[in-house]
Protein backbone atom coordinates (compact mmCIF):
# COMPACT_ATOMS: atom_id res chain seq x y z
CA UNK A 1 3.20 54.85 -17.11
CA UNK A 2 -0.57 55.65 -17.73
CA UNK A 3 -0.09 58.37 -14.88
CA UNK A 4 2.91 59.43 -15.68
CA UNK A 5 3.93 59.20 -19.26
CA UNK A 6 6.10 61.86 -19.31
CA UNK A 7 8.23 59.37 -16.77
CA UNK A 8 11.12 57.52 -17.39
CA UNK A 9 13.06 54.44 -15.55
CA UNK A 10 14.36 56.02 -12.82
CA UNK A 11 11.08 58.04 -12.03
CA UNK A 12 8.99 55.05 -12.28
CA UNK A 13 11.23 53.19 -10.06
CA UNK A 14 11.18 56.02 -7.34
CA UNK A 15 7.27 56.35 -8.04
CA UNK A 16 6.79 52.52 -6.79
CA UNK A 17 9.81 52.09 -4.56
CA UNK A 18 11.19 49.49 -6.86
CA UNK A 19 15.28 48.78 -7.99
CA UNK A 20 15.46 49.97 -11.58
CA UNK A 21 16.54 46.51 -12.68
CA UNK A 22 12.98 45.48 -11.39
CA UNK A 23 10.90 48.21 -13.24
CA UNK A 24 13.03 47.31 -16.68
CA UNK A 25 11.93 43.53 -16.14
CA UNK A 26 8.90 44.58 -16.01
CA UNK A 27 9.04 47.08 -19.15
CA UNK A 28 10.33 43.95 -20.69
CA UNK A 29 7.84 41.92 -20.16
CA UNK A 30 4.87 44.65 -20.64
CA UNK A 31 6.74 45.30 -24.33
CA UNK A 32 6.33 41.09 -24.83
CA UNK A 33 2.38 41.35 -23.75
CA UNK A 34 2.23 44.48 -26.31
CA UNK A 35 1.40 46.76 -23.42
CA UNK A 36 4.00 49.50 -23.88
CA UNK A 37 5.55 51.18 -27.40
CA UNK A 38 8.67 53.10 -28.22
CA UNK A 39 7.12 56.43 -28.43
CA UNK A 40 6.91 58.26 -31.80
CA UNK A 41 7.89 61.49 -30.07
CA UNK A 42 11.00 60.49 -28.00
CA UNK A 43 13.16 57.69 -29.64
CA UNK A 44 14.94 56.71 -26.75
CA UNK A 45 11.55 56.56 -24.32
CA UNK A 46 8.68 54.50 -24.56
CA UNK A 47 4.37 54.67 -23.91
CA UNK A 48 1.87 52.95 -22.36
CA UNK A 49 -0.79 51.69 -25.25
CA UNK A 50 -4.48 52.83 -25.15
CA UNK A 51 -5.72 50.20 -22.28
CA UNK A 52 -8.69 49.84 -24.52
CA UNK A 53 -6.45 48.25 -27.22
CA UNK A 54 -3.98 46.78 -25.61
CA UNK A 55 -5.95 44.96 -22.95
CA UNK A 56 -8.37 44.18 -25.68
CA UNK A 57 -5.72 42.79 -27.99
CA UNK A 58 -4.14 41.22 -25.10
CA UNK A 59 -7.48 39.09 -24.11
CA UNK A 60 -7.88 37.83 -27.83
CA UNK A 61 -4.23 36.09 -27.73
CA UNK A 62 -5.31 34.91 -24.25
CA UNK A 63 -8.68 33.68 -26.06
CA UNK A 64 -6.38 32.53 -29.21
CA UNK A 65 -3.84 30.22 -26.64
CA UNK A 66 -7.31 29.14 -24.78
CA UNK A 67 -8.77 27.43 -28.46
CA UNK A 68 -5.65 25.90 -29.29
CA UNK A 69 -4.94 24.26 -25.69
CA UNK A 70 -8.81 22.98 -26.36
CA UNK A 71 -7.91 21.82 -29.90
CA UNK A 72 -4.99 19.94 -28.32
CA UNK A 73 -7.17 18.13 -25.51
CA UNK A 74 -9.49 17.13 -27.83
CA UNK A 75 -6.54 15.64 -30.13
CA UNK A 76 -5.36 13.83 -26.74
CA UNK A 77 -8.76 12.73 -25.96
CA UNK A 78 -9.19 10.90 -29.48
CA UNK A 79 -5.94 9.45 -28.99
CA UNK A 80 -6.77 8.49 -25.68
CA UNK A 81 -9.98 6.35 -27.08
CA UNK A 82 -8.26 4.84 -29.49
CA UNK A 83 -5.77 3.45 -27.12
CA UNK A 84 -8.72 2.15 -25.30
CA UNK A 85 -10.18 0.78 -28.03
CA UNK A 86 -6.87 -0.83 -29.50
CA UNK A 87 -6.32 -2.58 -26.21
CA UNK A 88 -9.41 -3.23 -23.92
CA UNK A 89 -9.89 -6.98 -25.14
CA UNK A 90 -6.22 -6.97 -23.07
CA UNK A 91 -7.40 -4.69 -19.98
CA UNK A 92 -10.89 -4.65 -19.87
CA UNK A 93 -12.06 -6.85 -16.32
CA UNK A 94 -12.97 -10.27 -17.36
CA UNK A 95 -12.84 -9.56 -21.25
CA UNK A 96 -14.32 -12.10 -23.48
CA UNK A 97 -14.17 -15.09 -20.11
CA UNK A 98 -15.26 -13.14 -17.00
CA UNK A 99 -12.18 -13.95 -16.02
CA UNK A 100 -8.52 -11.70 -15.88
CA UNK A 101 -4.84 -12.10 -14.54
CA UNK A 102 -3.12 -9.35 -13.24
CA UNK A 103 0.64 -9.54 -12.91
CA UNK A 104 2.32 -7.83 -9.93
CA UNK A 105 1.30 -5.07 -7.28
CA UNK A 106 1.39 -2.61 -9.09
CA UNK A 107 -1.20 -3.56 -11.82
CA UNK A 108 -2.86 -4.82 -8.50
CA UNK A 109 -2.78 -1.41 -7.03
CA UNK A 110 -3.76 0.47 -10.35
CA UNK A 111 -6.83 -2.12 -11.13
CA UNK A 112 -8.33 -1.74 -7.70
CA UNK A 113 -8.06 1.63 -7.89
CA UNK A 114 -10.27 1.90 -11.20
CA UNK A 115 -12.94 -0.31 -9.04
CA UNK A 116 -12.67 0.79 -6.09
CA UNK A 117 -14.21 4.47 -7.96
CA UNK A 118 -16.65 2.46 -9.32
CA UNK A 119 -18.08 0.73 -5.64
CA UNK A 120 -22.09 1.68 -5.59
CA UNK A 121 -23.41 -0.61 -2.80
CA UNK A 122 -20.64 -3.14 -1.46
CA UNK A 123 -17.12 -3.72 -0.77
CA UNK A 124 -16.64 -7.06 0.87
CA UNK A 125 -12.87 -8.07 1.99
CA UNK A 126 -11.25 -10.82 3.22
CA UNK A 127 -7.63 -10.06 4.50
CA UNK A 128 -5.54 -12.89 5.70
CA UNK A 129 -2.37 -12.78 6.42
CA UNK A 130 -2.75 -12.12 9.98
CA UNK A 131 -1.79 -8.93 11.88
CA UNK A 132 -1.92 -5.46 9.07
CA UNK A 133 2.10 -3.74 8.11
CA UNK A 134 1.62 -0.25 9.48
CA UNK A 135 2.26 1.10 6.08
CA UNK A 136 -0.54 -1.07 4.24
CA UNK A 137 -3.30 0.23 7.27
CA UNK A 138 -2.12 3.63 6.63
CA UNK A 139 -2.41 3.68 3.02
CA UNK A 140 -6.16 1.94 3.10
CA UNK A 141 -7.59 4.55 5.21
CA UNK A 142 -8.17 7.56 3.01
CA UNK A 143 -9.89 4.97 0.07
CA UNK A 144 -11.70 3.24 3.25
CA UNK A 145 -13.18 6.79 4.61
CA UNK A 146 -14.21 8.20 0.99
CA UNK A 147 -16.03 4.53 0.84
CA UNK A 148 -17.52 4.93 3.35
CA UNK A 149 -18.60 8.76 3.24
CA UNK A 150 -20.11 7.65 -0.18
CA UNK A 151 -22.46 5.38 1.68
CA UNK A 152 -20.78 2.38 0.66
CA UNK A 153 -21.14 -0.55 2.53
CA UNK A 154 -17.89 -2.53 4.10
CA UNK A 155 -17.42 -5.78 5.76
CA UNK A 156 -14.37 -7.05 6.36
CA UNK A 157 -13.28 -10.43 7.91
CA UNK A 158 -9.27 -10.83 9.62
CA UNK A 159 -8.19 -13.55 11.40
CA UNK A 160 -8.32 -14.00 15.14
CA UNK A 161 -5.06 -13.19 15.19
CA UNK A 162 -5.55 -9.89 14.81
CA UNK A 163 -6.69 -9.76 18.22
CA UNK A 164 -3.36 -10.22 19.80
CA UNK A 165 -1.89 -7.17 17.55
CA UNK A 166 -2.55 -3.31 19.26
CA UNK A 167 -2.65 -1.77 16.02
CA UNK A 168 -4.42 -4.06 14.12
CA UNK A 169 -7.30 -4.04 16.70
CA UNK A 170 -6.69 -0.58 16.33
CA UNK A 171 -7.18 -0.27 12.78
CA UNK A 172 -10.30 -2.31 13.11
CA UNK A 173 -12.15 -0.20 15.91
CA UNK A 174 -11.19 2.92 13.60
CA UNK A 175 -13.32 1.18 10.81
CA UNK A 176 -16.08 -0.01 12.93
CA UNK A 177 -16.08 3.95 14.63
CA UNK A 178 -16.98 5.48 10.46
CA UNK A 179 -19.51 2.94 9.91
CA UNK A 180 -17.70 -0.65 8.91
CA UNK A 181 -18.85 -3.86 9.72
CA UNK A 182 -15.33 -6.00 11.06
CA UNK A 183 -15.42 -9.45 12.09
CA UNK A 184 -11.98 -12.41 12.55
CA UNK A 185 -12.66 -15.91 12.10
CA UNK A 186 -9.51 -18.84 12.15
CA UNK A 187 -8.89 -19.39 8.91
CA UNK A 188 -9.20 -17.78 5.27
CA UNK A 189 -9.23 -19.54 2.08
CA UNK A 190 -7.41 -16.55 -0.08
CA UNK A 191 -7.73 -13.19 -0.06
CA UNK A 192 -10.64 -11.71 -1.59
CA UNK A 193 -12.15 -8.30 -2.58
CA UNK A 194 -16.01 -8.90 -3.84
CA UNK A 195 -16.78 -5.43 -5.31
CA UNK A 196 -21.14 -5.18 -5.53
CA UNK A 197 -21.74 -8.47 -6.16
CA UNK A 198 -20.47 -8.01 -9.77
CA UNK A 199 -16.69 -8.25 -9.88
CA UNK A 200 -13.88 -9.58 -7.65
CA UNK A 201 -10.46 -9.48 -7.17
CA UNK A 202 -8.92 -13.01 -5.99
CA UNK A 203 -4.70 -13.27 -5.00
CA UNK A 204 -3.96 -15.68 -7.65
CA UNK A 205 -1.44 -17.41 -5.11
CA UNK A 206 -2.54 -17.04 -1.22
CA UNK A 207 0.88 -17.56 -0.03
CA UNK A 208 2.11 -14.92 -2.13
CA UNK A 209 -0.92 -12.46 -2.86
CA UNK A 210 1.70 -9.93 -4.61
CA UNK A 211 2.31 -12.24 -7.20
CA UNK A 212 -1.23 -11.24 -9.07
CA UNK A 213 -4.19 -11.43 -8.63
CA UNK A 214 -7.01 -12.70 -10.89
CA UNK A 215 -9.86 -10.49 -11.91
CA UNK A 216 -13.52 -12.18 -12.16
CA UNK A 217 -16.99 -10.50 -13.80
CA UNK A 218 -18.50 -13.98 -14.10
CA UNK A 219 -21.83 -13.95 -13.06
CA UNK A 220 -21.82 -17.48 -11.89
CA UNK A 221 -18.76 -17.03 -10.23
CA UNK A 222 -19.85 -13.70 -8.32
CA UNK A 223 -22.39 -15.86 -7.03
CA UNK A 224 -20.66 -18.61 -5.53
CA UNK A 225 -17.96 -16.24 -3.98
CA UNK A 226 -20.81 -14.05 -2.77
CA UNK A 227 -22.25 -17.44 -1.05
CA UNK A 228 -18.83 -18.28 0.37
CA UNK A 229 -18.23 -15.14 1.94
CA UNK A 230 -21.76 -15.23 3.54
CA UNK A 231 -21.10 -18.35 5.13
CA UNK A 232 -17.45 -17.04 6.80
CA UNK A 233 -19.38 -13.96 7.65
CA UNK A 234 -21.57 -15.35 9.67
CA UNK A 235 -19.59 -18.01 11.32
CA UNK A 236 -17.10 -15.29 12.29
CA UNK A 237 -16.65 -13.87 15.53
CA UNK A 238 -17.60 -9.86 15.70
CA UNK A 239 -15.07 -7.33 17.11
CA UNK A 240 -14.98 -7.36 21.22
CA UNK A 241 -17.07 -10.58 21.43
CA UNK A 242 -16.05 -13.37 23.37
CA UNK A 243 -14.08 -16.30 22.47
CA UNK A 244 -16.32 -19.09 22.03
CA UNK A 245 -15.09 -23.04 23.11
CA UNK A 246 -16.51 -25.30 20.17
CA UNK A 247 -17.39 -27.75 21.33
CA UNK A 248 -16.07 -29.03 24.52
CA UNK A 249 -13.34 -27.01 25.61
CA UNK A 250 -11.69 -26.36 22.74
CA UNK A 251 -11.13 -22.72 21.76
CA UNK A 252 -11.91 -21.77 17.92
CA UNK A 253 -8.30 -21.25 17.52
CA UNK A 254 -7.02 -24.41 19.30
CA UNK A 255 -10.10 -26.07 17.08
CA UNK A 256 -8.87 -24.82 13.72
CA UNK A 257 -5.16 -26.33 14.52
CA UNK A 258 -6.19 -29.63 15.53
CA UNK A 259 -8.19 -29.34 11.85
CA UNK A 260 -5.40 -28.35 10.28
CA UNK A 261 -3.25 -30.62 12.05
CA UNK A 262 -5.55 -33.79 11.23
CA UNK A 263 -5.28 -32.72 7.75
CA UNK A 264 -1.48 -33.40 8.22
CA UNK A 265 -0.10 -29.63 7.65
CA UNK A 266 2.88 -28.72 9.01
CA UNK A 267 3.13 -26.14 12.20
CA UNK A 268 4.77 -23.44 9.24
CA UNK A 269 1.89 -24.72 6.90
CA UNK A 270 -0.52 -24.24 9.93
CA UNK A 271 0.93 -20.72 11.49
CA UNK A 272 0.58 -19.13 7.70
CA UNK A 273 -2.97 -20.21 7.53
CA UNK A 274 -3.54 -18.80 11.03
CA UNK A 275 -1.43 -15.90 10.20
CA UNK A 276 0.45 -16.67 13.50
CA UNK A 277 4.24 -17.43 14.17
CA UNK A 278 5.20 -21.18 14.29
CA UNK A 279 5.78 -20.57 17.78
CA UNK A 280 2.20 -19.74 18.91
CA UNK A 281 1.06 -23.44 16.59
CA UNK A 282 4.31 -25.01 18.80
CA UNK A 283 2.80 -23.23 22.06
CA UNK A 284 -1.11 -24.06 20.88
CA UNK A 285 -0.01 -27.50 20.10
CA UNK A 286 1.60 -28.47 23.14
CA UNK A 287 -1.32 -27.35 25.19
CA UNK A 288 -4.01 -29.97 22.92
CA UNK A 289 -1.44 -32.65 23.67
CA UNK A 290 -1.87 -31.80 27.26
CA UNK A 291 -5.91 -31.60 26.77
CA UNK A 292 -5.97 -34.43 25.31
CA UNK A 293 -3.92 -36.41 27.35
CA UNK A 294 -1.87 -37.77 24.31
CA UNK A 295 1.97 -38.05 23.83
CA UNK A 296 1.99 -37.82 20.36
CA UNK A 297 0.35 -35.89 17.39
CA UNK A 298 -1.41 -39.04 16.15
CA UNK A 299 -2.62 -39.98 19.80
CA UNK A 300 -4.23 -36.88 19.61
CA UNK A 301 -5.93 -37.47 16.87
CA UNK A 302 -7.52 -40.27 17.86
CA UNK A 303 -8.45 -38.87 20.79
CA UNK A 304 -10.18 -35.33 19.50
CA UNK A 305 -12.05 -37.99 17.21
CA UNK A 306 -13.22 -39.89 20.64
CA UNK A 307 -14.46 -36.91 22.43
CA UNK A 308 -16.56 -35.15 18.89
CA UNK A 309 -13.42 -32.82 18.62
CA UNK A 310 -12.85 -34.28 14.53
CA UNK A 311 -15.59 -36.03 12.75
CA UNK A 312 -15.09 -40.18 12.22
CA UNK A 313 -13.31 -40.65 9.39
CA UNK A 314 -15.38 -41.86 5.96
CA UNK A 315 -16.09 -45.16 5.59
């Protein structure tokens, strides 16, 4: 239109090889920016406006819609703190105890999200529960890699019956490959997240860790769970090392089920702590009874305490 004003529709559209309807969308639309004019000379055609006042005039409503999409952030954003205000005693980690319950996985999923962007230094795990659900290794790897990208330290201990489970091992050579630390040991108390020795995330019940989870900023606390998981750490067995026999010639695994069975556990009690089916406690059991040259679980019992397998009971 600015190079041909005398144009009309049908010109324009044979001009830029457009349908007609297309070219009187656009007139529409160039009319609603303020673009074009009815011209004063023909009543029936219309002009292209000076591009020095109509771009101009079009770049202060621009700059008009800009302020007032600014004035409405900023109304959100002291909404926003005032929500935060009104209910952090409720949210905040550990407010007013050191100490917070979270209901469900998804306020689970959301809270360890807002920590997980916080991580510095650490991110310490323990993961029961035996062999990883495709879907939950899947889903951990993108937070795991920006981790560890950020320089972030991770160690993680599984059970040793990850070993037995290709994708699980899997998993944990892929971590160990962008800079994790991964080690299995027997048995887990609960599962654990200890976030730069500051806060923690403990399943409130370990037989059910979507159930909640509670939240802890207590310094004291930190501590002792920090000690704890030091102590599994190191008695755990690093990725590709050896089985050890301790002592005698009892396995770790075949150890920590003649524990467990002294403590008088049942073999479903006994394959959850292992994260194993009750089959492989039937099938481990079975082979201490031959070991041990007993007949019965109490026989064998009082024979692991005869050879240093359990310690005497107190006096």
């Amino acid at each position: 239109m600015l190079a041909r004003p005398e144009g009309d529709v049908a010109a324009w559209a044979e001009d830029l090889g457009l349908p007609a309807g297309e070219v009187r969308a656009a007139l529409d639309r160039l009319s609603g920016l303020a673009l074009i004019r009815p011209s004063s000379e023909n009543q029936s055609g219309l002009r292209a406006v000076n591009p020095l006042l109509g771009l101009e005039a079009l770049l202060a409503q621009q700059q008009a819609e800009l302020a007032a999409h600014r004035q409405r952030v900023e109304a959100s954003r002291a909404m926003v703190a005032e929500t935060i205000a009104q209910f952090a005693q409720q949210y905040a980690p550990g407010a007013g105890s050191g100490f917070h319950f979270l209901s469900g996985v998804e306020a689970i999923r959301e809270h360890l999200e807002i920590l997980t962007k916080e991580v510095r230094e650490e991110f310490l795990t323990f993961a029961p529960g035996g062999p990883q659900t495709p879907e939950n290794m899947a889903s951990s790897r993108p937070l795991n890699l920006r981790l560890l990208d950020r320089g972030v330290r991770m160690r993680t201990v599984y059970l040793d019956s990850i070993r037995r489970d290709a994708p699980t091992v899997a998993h944990a050579e892929w971590l160990s490959a962008h800079g994790a630390q991964v080690r299995t040991t027997p048995t887990l108390p609960n599962r654990l997240i200890l976030i730069d020795r500051r806060t923690a995330l403990i399943a409130a019940d370990s037989k059910n860790t979507g159930a909640g989870a509670v939240v802890v900023d207590n310094p004291g606390t930190i501590a002792l769970l920090h000690a704890l998981f030091e102590t599994v750490w190191q008695s755990a067995r690093p990725m590709g090392a050896s089985p050890e026999r301790s002592p005698g010639k009892l396995t770790a695994h075949q150890a920590e089920v003649l524990r467990l069975m002294a403590q008088g556990l049942t073999d479903e009690a006994i394959a959850h702590q292992l994260g194993v089916s009750d089959r492989t406690v039937r099938r481990t059991m079975a082979s201490l009874l031959s070991l041990l040259d007993a007949r019965s679980r109490f026989q064998a019992g009082v024979q692991a305490v005869r050879r240093n397998y359990l310690p005497d009971a107190p006096d």
